[in-house]
PDB file of N, CA and C in Angstrom:
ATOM      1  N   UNK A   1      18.708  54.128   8.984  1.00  0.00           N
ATOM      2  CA  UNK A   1      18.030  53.923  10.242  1.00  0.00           C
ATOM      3  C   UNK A   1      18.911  53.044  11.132  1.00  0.00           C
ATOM      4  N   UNK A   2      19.138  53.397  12.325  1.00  0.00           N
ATOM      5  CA  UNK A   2      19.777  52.899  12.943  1.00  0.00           C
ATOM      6  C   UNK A   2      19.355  51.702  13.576  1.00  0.00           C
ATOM      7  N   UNK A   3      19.560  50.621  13.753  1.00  0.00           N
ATOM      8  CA  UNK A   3      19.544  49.264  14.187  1.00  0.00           C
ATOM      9  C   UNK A   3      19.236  49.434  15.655  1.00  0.00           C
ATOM     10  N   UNK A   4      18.198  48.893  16.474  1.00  0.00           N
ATOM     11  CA  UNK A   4      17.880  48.841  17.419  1.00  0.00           C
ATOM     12  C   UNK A   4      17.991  47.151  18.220  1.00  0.00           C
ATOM     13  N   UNK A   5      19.030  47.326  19.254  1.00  0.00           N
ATOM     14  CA  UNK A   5      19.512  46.529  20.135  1.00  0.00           C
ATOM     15  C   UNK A   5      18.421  45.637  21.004  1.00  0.00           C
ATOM     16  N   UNK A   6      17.710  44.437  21.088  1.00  0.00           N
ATOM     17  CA  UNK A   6      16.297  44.338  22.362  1.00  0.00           C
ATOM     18  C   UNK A   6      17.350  43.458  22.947  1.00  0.00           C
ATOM     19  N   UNK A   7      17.378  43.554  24.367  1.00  0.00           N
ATOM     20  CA  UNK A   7      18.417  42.902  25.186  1.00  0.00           C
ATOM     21  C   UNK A   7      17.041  43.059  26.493  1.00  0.00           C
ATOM     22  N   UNK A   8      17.385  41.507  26.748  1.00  0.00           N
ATOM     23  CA  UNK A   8      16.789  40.775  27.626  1.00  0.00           C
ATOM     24  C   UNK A   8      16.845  40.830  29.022  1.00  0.00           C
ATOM     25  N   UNK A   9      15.957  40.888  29.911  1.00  0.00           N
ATOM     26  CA  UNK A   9      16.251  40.902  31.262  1.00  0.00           C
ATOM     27  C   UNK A   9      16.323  39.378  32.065  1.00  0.00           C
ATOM     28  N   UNK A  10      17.183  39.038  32.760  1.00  0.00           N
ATOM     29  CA  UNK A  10      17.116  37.825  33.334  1.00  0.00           C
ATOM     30  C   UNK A  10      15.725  37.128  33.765  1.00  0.00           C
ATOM     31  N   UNK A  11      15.275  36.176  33.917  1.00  0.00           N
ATOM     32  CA  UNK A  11      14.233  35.738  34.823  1.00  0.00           C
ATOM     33  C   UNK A  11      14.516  36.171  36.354  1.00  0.00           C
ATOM     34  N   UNK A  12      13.588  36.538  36.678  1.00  0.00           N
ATOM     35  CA  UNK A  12      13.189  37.006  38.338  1.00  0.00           C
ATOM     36  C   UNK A  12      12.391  36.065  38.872  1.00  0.00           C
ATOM     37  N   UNK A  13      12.484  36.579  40.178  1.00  0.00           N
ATOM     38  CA  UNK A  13      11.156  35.670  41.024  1.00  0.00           C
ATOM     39  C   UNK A  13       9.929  36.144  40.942  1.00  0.00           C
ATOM     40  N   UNK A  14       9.948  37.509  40.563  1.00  0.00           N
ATOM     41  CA  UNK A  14       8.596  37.914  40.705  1.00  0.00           C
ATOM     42  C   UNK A  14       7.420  37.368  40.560  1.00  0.00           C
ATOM     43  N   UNK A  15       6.248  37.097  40.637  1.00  0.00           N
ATOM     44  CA  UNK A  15       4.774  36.108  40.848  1.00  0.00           C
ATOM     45  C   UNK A  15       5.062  34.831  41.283  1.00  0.00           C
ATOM     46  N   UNK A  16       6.110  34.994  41.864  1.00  0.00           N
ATOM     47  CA  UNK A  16       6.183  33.301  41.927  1.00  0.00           C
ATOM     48  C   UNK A  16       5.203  33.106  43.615  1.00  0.00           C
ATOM     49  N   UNK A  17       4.627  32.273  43.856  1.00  0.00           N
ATOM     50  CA  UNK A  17       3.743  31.992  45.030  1.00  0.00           C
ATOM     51  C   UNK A  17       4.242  31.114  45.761  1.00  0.00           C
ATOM     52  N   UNK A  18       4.890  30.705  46.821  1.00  0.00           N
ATOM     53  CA  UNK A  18       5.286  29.661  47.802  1.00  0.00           C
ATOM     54  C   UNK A  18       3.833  29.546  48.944  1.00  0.00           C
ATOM     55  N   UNK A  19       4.372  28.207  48.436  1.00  0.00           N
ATOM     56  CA  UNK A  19       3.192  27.650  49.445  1.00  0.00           C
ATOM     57  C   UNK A  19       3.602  26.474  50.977  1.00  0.00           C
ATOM     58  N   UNK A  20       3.571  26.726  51.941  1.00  0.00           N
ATOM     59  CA  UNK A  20       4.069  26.309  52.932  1.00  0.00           C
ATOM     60  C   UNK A  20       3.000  24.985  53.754  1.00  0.00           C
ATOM     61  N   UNK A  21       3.857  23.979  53.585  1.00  0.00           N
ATOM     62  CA  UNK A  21       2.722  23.085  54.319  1.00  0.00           C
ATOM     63  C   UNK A  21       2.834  22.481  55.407  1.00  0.00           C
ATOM     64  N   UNK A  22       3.021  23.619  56.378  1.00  0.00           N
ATOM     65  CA  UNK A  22       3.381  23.246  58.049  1.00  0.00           C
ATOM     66  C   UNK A  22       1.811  24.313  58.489  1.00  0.00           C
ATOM     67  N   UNK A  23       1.124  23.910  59.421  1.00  0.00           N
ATOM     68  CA  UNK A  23       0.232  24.424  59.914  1.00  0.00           C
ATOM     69  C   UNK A  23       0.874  25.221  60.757  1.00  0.00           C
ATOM     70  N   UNK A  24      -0.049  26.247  60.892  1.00  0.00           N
ATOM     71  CA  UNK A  24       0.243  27.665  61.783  1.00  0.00           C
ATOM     72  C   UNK A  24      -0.836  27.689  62.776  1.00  0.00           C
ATOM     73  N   UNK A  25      -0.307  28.018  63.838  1.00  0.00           N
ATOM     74  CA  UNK A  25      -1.327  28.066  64.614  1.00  0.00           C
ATOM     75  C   UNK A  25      -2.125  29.332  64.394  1.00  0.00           C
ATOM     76  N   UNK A  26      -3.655  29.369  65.044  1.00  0.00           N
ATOM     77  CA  UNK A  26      -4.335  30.400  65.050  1.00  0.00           C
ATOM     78  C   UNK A  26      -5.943  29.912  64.913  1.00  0.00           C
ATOM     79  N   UNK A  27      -6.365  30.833  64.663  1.00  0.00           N
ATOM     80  CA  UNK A  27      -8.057  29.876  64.315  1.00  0.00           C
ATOM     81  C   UNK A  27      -8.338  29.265  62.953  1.00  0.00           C
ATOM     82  N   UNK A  28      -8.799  28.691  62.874  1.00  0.00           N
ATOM     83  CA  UNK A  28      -9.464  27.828  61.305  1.00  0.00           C
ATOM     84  C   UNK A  28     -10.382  28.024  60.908  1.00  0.00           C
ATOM     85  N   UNK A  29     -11.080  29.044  60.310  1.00  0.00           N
ATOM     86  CA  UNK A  29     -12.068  29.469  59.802  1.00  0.00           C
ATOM     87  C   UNK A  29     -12.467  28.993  58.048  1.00  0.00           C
ATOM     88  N   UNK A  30     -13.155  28.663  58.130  1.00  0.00           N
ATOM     89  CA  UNK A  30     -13.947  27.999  56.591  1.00  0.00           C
ATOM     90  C   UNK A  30     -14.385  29.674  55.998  1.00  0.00           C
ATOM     91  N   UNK A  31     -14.495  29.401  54.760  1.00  0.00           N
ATOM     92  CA  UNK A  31     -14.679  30.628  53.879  1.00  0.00           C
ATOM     93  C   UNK A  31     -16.201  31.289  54.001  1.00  0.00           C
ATOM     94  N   UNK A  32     -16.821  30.091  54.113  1.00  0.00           N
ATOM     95  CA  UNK A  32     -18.434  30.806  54.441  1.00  0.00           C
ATOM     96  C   UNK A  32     -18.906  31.438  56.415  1.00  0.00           C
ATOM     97  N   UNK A  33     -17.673  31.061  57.121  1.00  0.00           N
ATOM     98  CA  UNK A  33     -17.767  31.484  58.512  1.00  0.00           C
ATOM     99  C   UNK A  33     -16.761  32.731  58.143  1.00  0.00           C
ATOM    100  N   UNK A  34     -15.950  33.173  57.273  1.00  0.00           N
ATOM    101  CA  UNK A  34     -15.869  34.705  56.892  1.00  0.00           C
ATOM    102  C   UNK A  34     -17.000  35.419  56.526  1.00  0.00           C
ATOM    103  N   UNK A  35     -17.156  35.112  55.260  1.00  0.00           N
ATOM    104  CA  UNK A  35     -18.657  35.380  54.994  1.00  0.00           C
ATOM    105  C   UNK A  35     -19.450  36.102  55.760  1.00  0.00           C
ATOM    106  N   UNK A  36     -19.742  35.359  56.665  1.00  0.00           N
ATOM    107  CA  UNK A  36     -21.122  35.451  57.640  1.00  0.00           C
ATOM    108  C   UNK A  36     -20.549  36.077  58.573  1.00  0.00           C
ATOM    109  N   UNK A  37     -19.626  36.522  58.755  1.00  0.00           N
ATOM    110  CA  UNK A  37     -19.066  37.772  60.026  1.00  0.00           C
ATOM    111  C   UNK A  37     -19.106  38.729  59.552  1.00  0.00           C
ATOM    112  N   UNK A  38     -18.414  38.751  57.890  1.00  0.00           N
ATOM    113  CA  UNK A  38     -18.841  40.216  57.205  1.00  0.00           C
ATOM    114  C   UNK A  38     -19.904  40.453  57.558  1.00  0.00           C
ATOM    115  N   UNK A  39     -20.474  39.837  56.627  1.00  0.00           N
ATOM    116  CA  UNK A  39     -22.210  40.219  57.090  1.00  0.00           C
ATOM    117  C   UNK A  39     -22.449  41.088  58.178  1.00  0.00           C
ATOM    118  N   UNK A  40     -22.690  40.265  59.043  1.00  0.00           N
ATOM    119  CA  UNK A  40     -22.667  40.843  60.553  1.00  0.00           C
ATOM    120  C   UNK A  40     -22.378  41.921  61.099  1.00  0.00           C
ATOM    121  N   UNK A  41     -20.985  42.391  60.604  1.00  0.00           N
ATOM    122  CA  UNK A  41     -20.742  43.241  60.895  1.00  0.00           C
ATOM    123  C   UNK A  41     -20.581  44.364  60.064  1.00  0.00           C
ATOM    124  N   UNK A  42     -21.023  44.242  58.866  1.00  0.00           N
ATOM    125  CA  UNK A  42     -21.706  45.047  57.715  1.00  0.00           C
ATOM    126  C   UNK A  42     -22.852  45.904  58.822  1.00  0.00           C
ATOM    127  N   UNK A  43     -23.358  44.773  58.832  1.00  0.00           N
ATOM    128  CA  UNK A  43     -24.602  45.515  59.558  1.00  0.00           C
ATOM    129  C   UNK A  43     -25.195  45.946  60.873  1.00  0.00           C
ATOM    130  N   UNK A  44     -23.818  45.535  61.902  1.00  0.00           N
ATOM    131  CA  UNK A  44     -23.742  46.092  62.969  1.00  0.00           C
ATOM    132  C   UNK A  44     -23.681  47.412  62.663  1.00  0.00           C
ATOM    133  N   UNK A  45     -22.400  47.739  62.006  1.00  0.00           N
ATOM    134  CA  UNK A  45     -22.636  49.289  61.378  1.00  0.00           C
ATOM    135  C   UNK A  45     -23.346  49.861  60.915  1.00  0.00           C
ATOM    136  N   UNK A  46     -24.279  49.518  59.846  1.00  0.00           N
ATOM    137  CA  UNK A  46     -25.269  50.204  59.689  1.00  0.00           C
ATOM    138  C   UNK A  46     -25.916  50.667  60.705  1.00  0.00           C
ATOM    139  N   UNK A  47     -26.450  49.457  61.398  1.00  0.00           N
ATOM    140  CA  UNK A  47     -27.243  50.001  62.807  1.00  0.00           C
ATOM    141  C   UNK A  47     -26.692  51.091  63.708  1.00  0.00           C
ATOM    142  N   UNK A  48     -25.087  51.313  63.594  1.00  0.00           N
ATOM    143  CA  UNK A  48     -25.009  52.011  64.447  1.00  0.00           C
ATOM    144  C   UNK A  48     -24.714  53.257  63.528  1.00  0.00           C
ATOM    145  N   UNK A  49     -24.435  53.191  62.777  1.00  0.00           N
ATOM    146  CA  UNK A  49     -24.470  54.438  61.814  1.00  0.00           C
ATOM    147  C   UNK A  49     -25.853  55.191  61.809  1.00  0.00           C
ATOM    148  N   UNK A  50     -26.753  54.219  61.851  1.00  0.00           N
ATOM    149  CA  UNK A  50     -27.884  54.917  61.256  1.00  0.00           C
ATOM    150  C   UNK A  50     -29.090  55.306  62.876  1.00  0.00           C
ATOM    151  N   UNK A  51     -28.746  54.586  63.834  1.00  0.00           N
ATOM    152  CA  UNK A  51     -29.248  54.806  64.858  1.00  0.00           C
ATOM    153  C   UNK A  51     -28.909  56.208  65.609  1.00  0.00           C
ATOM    154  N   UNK A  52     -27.738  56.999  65.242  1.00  0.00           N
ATOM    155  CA  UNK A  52     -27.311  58.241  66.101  1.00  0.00           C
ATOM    156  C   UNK A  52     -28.202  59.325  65.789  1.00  0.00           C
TER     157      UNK A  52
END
């Protein structure tokens, strides 16, 4: 049986996550004022889905 070679791949960057701590401009939204727009507009659609 022939001898089988396992040869290694270098380390990559791959998953690596950078995290940047200079503010960006734009709006500042808190996770529960996402939330509550989904919502909203979950169900704007419905309404208009279901109103035609």
């Amino acid at each position: 049986m022939a001898k089988k070679d396992k040869k290694t791949l270098p380390p990559s960057g791959a998953g690596l996550v950078r995290y940047f701590e200079e503010e960006t401009r734009g709006p500042k939204l808190s996770p529960e004022q996402v939330v509550v727009m989904t919502v909203i507009l979950a169900i704007f659609c419905l309404a208009l889905h279901f109103s035609a």
